[in-house]
C-alpha atoms as a PDB file:
ATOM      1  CA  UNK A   1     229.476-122.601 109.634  1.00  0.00           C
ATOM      2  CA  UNK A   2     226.073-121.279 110.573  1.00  0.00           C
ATOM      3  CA  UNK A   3     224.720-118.218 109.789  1.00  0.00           C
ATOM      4  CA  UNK A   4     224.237-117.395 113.763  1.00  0.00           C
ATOM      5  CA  UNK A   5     228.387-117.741 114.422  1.00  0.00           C
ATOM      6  CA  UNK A   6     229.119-115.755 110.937  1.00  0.00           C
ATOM      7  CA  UNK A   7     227.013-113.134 112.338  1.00  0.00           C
ATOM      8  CA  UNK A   8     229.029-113.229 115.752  1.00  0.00           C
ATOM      9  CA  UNK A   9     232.066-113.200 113.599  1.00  0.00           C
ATOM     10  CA  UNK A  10     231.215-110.575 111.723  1.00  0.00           C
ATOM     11  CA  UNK A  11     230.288-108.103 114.521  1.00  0.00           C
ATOM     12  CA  UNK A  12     232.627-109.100 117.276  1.00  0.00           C
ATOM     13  CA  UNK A  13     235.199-106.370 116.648  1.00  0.00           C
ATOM     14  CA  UNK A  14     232.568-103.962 116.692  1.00  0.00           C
ATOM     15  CA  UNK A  15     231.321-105.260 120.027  1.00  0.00           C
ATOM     16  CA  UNK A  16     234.494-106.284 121.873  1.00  0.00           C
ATOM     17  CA  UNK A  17     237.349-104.508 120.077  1.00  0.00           C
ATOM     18  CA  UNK A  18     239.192-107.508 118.625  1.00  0.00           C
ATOM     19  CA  UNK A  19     238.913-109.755 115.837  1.00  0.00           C
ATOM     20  CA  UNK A  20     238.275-113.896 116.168  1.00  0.00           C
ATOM     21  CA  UNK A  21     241.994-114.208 115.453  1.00  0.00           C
ATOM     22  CA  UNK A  22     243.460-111.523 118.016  1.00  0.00           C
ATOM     23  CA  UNK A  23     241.186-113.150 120.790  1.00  0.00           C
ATOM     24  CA  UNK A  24     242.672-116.313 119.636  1.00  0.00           C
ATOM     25  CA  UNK A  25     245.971-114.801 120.699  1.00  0.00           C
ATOM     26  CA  UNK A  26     244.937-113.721 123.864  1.00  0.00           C
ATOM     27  CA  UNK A  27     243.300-116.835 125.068  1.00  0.00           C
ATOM     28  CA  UNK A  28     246.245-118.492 124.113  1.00  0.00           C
ATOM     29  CA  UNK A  29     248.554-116.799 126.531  1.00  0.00           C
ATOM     30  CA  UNK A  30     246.435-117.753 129.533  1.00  0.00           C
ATOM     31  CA  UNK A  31     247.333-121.298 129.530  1.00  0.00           C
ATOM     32  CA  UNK A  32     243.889-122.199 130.553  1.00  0.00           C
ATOM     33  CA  UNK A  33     241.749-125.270 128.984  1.00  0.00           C
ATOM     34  CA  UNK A  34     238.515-125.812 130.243  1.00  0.00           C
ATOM     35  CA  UNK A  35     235.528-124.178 128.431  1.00  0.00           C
ATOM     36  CA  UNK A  36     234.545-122.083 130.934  1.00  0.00           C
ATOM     37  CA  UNK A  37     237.591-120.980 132.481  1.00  0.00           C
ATOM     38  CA  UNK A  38     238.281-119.757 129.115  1.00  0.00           C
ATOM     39  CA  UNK A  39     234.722-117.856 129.289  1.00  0.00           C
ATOM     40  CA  UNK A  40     234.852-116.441 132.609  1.00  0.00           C
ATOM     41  CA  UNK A  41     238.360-115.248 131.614  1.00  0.00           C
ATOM     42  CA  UNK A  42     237.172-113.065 128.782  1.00  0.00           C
ATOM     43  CA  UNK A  43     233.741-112.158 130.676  1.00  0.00           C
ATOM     44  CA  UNK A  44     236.096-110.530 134.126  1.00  0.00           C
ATOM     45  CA  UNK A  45     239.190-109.622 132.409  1.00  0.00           C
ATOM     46  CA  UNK A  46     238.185-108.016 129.317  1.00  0.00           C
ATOM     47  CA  UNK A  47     234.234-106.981 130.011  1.00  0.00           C
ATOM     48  CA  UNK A  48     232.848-109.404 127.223  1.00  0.00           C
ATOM     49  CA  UNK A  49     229.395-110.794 127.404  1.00  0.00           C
ATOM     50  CA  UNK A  50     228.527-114.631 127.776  1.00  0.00           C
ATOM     51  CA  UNK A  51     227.270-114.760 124.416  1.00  0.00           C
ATOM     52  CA  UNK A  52     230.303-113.457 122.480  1.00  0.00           C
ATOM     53  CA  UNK A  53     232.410-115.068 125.103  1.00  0.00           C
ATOM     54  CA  UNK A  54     231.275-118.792 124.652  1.00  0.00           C
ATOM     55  CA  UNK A  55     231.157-118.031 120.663  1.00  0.00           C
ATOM     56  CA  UNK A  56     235.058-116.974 120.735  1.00  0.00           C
ATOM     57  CA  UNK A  57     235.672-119.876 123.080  1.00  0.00           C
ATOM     58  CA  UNK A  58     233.352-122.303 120.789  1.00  0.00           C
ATOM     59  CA  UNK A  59     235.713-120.889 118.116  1.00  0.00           C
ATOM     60  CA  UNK A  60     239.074-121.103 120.062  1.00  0.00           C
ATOM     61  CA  UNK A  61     238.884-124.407 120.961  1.00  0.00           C
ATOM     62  CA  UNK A  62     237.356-126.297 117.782  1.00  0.00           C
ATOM     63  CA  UNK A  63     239.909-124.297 115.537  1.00  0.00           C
ATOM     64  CA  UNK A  64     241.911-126.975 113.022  1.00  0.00           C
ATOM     65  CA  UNK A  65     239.137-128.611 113.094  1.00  0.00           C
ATOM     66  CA  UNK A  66     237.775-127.745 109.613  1.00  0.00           C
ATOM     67  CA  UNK A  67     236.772-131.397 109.001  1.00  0.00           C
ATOM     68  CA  UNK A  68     233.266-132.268 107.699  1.00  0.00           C
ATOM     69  CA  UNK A  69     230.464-132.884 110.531  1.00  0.00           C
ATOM     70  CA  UNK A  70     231.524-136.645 109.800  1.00  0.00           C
ATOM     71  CA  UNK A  71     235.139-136.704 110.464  1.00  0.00           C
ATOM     72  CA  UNK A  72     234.263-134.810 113.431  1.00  0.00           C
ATOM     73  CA  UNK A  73     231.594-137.262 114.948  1.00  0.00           C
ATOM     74  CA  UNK A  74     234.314-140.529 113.812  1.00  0.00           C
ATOM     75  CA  UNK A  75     236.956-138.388 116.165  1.00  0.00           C
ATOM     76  CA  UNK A  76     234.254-138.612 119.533  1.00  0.00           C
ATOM     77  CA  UNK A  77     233.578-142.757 118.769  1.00  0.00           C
ATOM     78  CA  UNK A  78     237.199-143.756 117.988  1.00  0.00           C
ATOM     79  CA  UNK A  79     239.224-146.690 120.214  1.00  0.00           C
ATOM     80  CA  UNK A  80     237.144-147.342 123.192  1.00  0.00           C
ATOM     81  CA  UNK A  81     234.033-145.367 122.517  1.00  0.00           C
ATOM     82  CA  UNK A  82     233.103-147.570 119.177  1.00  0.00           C
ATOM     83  CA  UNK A  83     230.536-149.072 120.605  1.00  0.00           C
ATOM     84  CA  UNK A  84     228.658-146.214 121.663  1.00  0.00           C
ATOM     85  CA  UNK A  85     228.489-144.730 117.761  1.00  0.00           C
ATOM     86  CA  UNK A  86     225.228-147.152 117.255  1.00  0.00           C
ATOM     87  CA  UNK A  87     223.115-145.103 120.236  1.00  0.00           C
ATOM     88  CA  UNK A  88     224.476-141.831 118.605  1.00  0.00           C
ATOM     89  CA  UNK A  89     223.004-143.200 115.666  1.00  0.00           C
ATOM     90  CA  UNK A  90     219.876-143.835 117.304  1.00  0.00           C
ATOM     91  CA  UNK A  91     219.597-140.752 118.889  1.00  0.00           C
ATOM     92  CA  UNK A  92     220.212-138.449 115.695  1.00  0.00           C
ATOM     93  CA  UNK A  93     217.522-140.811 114.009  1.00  0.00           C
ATOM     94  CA  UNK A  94     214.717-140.485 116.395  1.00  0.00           C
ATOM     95  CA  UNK A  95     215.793-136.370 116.755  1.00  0.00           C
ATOM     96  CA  UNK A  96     215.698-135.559 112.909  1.00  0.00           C
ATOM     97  CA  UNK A  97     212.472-136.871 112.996  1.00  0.00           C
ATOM     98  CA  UNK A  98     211.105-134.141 114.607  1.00  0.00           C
ATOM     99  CA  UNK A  99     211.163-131.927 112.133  1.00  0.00           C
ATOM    100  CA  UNK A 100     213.621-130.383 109.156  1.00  0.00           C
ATOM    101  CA  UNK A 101     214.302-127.723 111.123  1.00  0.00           C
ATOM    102  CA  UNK A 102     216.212-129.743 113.275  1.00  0.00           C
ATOM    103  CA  UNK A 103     220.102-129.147 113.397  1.00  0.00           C
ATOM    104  CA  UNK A 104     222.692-131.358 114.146  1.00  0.00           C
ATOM    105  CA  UNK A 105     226.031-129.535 115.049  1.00  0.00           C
ATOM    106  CA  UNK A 106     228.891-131.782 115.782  1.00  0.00           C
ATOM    107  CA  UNK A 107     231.671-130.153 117.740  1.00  0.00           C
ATOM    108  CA  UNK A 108     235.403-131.543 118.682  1.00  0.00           C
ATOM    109  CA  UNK A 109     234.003-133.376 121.379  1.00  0.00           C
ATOM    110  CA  UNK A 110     229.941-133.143 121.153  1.00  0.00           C
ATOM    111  CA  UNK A 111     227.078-132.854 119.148  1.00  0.00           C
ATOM    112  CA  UNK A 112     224.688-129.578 119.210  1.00  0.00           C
ATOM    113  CA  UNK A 113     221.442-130.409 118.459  1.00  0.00           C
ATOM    114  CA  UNK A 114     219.748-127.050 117.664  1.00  0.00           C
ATOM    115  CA  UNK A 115     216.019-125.742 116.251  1.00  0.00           C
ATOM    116  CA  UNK A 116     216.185-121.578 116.723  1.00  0.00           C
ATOM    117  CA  UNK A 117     218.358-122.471 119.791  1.00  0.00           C
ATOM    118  CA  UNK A 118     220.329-125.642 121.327  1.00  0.00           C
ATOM    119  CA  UNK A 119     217.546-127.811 122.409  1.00  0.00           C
ATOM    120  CA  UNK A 120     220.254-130.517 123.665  1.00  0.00           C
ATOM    121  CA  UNK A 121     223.653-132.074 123.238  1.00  0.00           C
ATOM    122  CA  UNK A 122     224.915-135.160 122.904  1.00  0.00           C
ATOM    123  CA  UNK A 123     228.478-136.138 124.527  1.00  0.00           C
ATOM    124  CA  UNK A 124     230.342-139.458 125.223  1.00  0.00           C
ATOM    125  CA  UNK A 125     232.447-138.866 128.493  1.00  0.00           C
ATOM    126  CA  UNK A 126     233.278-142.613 129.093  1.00  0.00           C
ATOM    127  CA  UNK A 127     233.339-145.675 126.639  1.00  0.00           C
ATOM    128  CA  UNK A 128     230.730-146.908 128.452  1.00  0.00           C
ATOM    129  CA  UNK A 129     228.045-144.078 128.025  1.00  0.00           C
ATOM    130  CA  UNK A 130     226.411-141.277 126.048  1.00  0.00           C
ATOM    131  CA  UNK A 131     225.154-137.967 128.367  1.00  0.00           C
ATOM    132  CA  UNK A 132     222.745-136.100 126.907  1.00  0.00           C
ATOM    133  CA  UNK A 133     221.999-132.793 128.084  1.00  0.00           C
ATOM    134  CA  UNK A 134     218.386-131.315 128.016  1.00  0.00           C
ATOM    135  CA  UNK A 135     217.047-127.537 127.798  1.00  0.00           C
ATOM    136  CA  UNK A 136     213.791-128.511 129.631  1.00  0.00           C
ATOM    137  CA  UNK A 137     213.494-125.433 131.750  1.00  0.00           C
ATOM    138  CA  UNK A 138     211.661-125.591 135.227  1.00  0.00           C
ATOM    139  CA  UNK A 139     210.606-129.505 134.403  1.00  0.00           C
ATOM    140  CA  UNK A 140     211.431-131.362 137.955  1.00  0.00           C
ATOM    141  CA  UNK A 141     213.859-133.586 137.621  1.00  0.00           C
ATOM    142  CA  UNK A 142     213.448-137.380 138.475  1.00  0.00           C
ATOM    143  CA  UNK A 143     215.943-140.137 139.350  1.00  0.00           C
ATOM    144  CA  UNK A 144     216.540-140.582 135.491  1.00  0.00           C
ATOM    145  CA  UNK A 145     216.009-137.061 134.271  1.00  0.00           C
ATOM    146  CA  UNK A 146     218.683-135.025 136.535  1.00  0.00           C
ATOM    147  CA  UNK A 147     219.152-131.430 136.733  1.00  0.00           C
ATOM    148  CA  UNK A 148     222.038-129.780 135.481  1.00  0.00           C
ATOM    149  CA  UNK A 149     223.853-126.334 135.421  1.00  0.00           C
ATOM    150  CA  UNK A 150     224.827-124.509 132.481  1.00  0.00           C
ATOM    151  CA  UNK A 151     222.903-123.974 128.638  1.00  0.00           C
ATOM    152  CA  UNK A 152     221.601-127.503 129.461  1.00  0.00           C
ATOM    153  CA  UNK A 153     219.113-127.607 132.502  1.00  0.00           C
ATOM    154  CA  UNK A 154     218.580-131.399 132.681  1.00  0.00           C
ATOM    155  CA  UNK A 155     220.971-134.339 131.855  1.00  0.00           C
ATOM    156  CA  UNK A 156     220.324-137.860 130.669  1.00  0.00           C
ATOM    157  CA  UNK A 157     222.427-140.641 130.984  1.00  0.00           C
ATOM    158  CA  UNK A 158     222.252-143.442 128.029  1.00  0.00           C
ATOM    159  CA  UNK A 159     224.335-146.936 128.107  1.00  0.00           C
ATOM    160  CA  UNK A 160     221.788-148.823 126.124  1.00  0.00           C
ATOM    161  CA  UNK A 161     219.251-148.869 123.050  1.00  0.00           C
ATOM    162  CA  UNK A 162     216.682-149.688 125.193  1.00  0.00           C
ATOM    163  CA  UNK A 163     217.441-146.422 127.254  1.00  0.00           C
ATOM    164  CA  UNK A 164     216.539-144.568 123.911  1.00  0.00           C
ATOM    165  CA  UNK A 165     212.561-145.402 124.855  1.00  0.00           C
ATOM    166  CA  UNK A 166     209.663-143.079 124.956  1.00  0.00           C
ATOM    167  CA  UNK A 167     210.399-141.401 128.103  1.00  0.00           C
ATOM    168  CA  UNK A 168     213.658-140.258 127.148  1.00  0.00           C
ATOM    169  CA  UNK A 169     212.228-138.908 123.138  1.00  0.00           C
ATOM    170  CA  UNK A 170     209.487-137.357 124.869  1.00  0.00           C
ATOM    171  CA  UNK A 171     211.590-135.123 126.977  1.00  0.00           C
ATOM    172  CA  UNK A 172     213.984-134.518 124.050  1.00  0.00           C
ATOM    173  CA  UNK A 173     210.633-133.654 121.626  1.00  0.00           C
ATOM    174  CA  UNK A 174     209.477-131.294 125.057  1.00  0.00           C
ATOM    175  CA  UNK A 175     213.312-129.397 124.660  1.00  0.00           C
ATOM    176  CA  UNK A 176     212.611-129.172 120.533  1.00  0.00           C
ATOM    177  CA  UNK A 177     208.972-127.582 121.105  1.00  0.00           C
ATOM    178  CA  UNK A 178     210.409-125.132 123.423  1.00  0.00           C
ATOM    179  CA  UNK A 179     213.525-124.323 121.001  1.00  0.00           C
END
């Protein structure tokens, strides 16, 4: 766990009134799924702030999975998704080149690639593509690069090794610089 969530850990009683593991309980009895139902719930029912809310959620909904960063990555490119491992592969390559200070955060079902902050994230949401999402701020978007809502202003589909070119690294080496 990185230092940044043990901090959030640390001090979320004192800034929301409950522990990790009594938010745990009360997210559970909402019955809700999706990542940001789950944050808007905590943010307009119980006052909490985006950042602690997403951190509880990030927490909420990758608990049981204590596995390495491995096992975790294996679990998004099982059955159908195989075959998109190789561009993941490609992608982490060409990122950790950018410097050591580059983090690679896998998730239950994406990959946070962070500097000081989340410069961009890698998910699979078919077996027939990667989507990358980009922090590139105010950059205009184009018919490749599209914009995007949430932490990730731009997104970036990839279905091929050739669609890992220089376009594509230099807008991911623009989101590190700004991280």
């Amino acid at each position: 766990m990185d230092a940044g969530t043990q901090s959030m850990i640390a001090n979320l009683s004192t800034n929301t009134g409950k522990t990790l593991e009594e938010w745990f309980v009360v997210l559970d009895s909402t019955g809700l799924e999706k990542h940001t139902d789950l944050i808007n719930y905590l943010k307009n029912e119980h006052g909490v702030s985006h950042g602690f809310a997403n951190g509880i959620v990030l927490q909420f909904r990758n608990r049981g999975f204590e596995q390495g960063d491995d096992a975790l990555v294996d679990a998004q490119y099982t059955g159908p998704k195989t075959s998109l491992r190789p561009l993941y592969g490609k992608l982490i390559e060409a990122v950790s080149a950018f410097g050591a200070d580059v983090e690679i955060a896998p998730k239950k079902s994406s990959v946070s690639l962070r500097r000081h902050k989340q410069f961009a994230l890698i998910e699979a949401p078919s077996a027939t593509r990667l989507q990358l999402g980009i922090n590139l701020g105010d950059t205009v978007p184009t018919g490749r690069l599209l914009a995007a809502k949430g932490m990730c202003t731009h997104k970036v589909s990839v279905a091929s090794a050739t669609e890992i070119d220089a376009e594509l690294l230099g807008w991911l080496r623009g989101a590190y610089d700004r991280a």
